[in-house]
Protein backbone atom coordinates (compact mmCIF):
# COMPACT_ATOMS: atom_id res chain seq x y z
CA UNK A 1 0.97 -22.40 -34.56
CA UNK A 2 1.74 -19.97 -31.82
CA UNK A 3 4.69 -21.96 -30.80
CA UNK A 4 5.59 -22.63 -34.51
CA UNK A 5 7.30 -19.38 -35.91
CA UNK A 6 7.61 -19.74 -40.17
CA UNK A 7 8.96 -16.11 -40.19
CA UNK A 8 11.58 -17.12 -38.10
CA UNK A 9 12.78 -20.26 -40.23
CA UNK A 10 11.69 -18.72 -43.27
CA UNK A 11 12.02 -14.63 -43.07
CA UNK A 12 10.09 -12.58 -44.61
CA UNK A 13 9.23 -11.37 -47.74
CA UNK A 14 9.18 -7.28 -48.32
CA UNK A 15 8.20 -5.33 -51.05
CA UNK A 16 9.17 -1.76 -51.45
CA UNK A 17 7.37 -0.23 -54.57
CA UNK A 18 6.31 3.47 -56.44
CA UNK A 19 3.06 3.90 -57.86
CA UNK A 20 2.45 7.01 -59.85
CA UNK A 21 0.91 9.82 -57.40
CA UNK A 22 -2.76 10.30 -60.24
CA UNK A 23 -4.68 8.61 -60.69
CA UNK A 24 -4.54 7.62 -56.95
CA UNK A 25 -7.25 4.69 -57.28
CA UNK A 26 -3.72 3.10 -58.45
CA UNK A 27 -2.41 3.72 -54.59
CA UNK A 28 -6.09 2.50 -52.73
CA UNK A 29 -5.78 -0.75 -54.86
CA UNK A 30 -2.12 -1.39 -54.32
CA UNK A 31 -3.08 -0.74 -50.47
CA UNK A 32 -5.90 -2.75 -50.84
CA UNK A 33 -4.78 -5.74 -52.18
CA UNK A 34 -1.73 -5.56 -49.50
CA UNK A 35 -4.52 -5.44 -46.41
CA UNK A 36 -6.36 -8.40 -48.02
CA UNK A 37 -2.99 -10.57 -48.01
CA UNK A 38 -2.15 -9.45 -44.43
CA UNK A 39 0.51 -7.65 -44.86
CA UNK A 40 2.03 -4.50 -42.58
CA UNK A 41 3.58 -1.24 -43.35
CA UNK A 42 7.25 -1.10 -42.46
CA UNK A 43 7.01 2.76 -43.89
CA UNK A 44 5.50 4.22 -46.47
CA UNK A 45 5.99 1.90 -49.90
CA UNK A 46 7.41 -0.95 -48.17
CA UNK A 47 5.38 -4.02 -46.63
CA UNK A 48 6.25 -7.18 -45.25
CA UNK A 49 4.68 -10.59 -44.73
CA UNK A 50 5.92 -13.68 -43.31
CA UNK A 51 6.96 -15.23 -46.19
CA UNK A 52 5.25 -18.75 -47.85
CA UNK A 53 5.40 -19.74 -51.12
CA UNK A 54 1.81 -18.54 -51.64
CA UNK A 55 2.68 -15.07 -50.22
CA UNK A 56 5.62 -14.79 -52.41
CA UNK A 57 3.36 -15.76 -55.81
CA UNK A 58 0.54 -13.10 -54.59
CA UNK A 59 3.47 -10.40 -54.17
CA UNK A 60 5.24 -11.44 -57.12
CA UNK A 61 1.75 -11.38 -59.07
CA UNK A 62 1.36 -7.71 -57.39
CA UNK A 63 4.57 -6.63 -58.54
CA UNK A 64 3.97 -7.16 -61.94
CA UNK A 65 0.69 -5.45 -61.54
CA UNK A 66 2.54 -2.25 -60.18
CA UNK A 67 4.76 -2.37 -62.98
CA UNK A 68 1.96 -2.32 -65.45
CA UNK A 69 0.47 0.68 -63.49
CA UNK A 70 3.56 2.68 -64.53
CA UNK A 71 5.05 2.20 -61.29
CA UNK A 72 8.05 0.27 -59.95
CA UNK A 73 8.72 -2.23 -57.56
CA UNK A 74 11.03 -4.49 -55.73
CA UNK A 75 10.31 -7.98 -53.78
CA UNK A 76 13.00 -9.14 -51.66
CA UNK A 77 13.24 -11.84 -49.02
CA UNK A 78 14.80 -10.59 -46.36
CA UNK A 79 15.42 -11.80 -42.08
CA UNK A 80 14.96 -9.42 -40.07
CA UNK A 81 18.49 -8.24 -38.52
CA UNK A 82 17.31 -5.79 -35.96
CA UNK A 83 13.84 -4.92 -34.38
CA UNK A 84 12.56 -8.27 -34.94
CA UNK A 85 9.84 -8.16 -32.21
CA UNK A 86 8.31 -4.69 -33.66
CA UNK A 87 7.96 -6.62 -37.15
CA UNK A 88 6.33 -9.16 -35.44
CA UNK A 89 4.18 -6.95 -33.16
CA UNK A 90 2.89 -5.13 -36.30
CA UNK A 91 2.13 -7.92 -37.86
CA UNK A 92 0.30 -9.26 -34.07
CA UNK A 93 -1.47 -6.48 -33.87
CA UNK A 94 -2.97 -6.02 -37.58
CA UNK A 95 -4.72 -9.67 -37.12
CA UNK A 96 -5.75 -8.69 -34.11
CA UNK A 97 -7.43 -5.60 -35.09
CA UNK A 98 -9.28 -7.97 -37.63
CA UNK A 99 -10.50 -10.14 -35.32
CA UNK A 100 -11.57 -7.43 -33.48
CA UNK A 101 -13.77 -6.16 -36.25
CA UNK A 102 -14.92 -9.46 -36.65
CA UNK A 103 -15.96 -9.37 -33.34
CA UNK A 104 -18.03 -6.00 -33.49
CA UNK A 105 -19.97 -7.79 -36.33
CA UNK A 106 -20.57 -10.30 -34.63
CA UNK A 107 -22.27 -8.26 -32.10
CA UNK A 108 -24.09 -6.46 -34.82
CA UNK A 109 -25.25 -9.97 -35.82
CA UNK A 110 -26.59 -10.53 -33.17
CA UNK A 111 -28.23 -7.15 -32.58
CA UNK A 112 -29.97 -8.08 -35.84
CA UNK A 113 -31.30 -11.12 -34.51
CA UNK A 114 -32.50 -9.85 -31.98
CA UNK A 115 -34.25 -6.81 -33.18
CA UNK A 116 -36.60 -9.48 -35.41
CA UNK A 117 -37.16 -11.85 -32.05
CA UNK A 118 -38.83 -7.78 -30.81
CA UNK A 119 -40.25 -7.40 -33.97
CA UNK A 120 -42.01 -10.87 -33.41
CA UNK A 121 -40.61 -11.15 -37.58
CA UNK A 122 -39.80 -15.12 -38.22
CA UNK A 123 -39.87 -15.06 -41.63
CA UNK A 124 -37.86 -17.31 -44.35
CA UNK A 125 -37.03 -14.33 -45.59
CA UNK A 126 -35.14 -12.90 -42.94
CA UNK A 127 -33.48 -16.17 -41.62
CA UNK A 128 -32.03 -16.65 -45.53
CA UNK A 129 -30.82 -12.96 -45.04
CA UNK A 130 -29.36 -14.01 -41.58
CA UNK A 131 -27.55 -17.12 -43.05
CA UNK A 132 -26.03 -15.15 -46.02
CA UNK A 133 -24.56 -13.09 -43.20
CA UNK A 134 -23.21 -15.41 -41.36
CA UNK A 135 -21.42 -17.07 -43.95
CA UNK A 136 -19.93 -13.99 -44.81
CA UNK A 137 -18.90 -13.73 -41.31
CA UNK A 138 -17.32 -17.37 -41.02
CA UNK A 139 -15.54 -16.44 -44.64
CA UNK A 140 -13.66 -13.76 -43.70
CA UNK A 141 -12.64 -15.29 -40.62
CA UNK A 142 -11.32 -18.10 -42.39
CA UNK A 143 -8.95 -15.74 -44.29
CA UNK A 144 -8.31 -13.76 -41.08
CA UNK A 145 -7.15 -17.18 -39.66
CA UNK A 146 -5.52 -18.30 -42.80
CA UNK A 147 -2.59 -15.49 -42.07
CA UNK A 148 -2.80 -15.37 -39.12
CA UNK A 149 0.19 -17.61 -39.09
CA UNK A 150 1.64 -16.55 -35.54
CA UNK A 151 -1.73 -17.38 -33.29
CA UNK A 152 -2.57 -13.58 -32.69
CA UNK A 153 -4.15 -13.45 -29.39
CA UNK A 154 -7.72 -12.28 -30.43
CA UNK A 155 -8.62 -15.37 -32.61
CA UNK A 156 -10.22 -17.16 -29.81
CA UNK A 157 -12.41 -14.16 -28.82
CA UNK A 158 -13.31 -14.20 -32.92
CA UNK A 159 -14.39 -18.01 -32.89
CA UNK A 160 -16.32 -17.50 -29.35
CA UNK A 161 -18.29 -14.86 -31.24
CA UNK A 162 -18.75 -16.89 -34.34
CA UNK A 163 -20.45 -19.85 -32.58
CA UNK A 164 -22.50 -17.28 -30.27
CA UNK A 165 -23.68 -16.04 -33.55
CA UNK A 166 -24.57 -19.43 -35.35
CA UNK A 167 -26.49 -20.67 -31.67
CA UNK A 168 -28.24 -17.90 -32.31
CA UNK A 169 -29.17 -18.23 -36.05
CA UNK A 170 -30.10 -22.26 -34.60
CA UNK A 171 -32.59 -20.81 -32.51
CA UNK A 172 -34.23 -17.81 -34.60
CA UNK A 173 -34.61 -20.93 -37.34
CA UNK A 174 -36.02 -22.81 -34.80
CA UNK A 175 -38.62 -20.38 -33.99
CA UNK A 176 -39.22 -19.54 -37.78
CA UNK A 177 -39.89 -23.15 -38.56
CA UNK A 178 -41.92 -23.49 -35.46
CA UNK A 179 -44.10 -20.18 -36.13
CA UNK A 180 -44.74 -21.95 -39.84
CA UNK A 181 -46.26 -24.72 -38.00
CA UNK A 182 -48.68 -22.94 -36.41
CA UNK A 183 -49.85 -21.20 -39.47
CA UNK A 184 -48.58 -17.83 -38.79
């Protein structure tokens, strides 16, 4: 995909919007619901994505909410005429700061893991909890990955971490099944 650039063929889609300043959960979920899509800060009120149909129908959708709030808003699809390779940077550099947090849990993962091999704890209890985390783990970076549409640089430190972590579930399950065996 690196090779492959949609916001070059396609643009990008920006949305410049107000939200009234109170209550200011309004702002967090505005701002949250932005992160969650992928999208970067041009400036204050105005954020871009590479634009797709499905980005465009999540804005659009977003837009409307905003003007519910009381607040306006504005989606336009737009190329970008001048500083080009900062807008793509940004947008670079915010998947790779996920993937870099996806990382660090990773690593906290396996910290986990390895505090119950020292805790000699092989229990189904704690490999279920194990599992549930790293599904959550593989979930997120599945929508990391899903806009990650440019091939940020970090993704293949992500996955490396990912399948360190599942070898690592394989083997505490391993030794959980193989301590019920024995009867502990």
């Amino acid at each position: 995909m690196a090779d492959d650039d949609p916001a070059a063929a396609d643009g990008w889609l920006l949305l410049v919007y107000r939200v009234p300043p109170e209550p200011s959960r309004l702002r967090s979920a505005v701002w949250r619901r932005l992160k969650s899509l992928g999208a970067i800060y041009l400036q204050n009120s105005a954020a871009a994505l590479p634009a797709s149909v499905s980005a465009e129908r999540a804005l659009r959708k977003l837009r409307s909410e905003i003007l519910d709030m009381g607040g306006s808003a504005v989606l336009l699809s737009c190329a970008v005429l001048a500083g080009a390779a900062e807008v793509h940077g940004a947008f670079q550099a915010a998947r790779d700061d996920e993937y870099e947090e996806i990382v660090d849990r990773c690593e906290d993962f396996l910290a986990q893991v390895k505090k119950e091999y020292m805790a000699h704890h092989y229990t189904y209890a704690e490999l279920e909890e194990n599992e549930v985390d790293l599904e959550k783990l593989q979930k997120w970076f599945a929508r990391v990955r899903e806009r990650d549409v440019f091939g940020a640089g970090g993704r293949q430190a992500a996955e490396k971490a990912l399948v360190a972590c599942g070898q690592s579930l394989e083997d505490y399950a391993a030794r959980v099944y193989a301590e019920e065996a024995e009867g502990h």
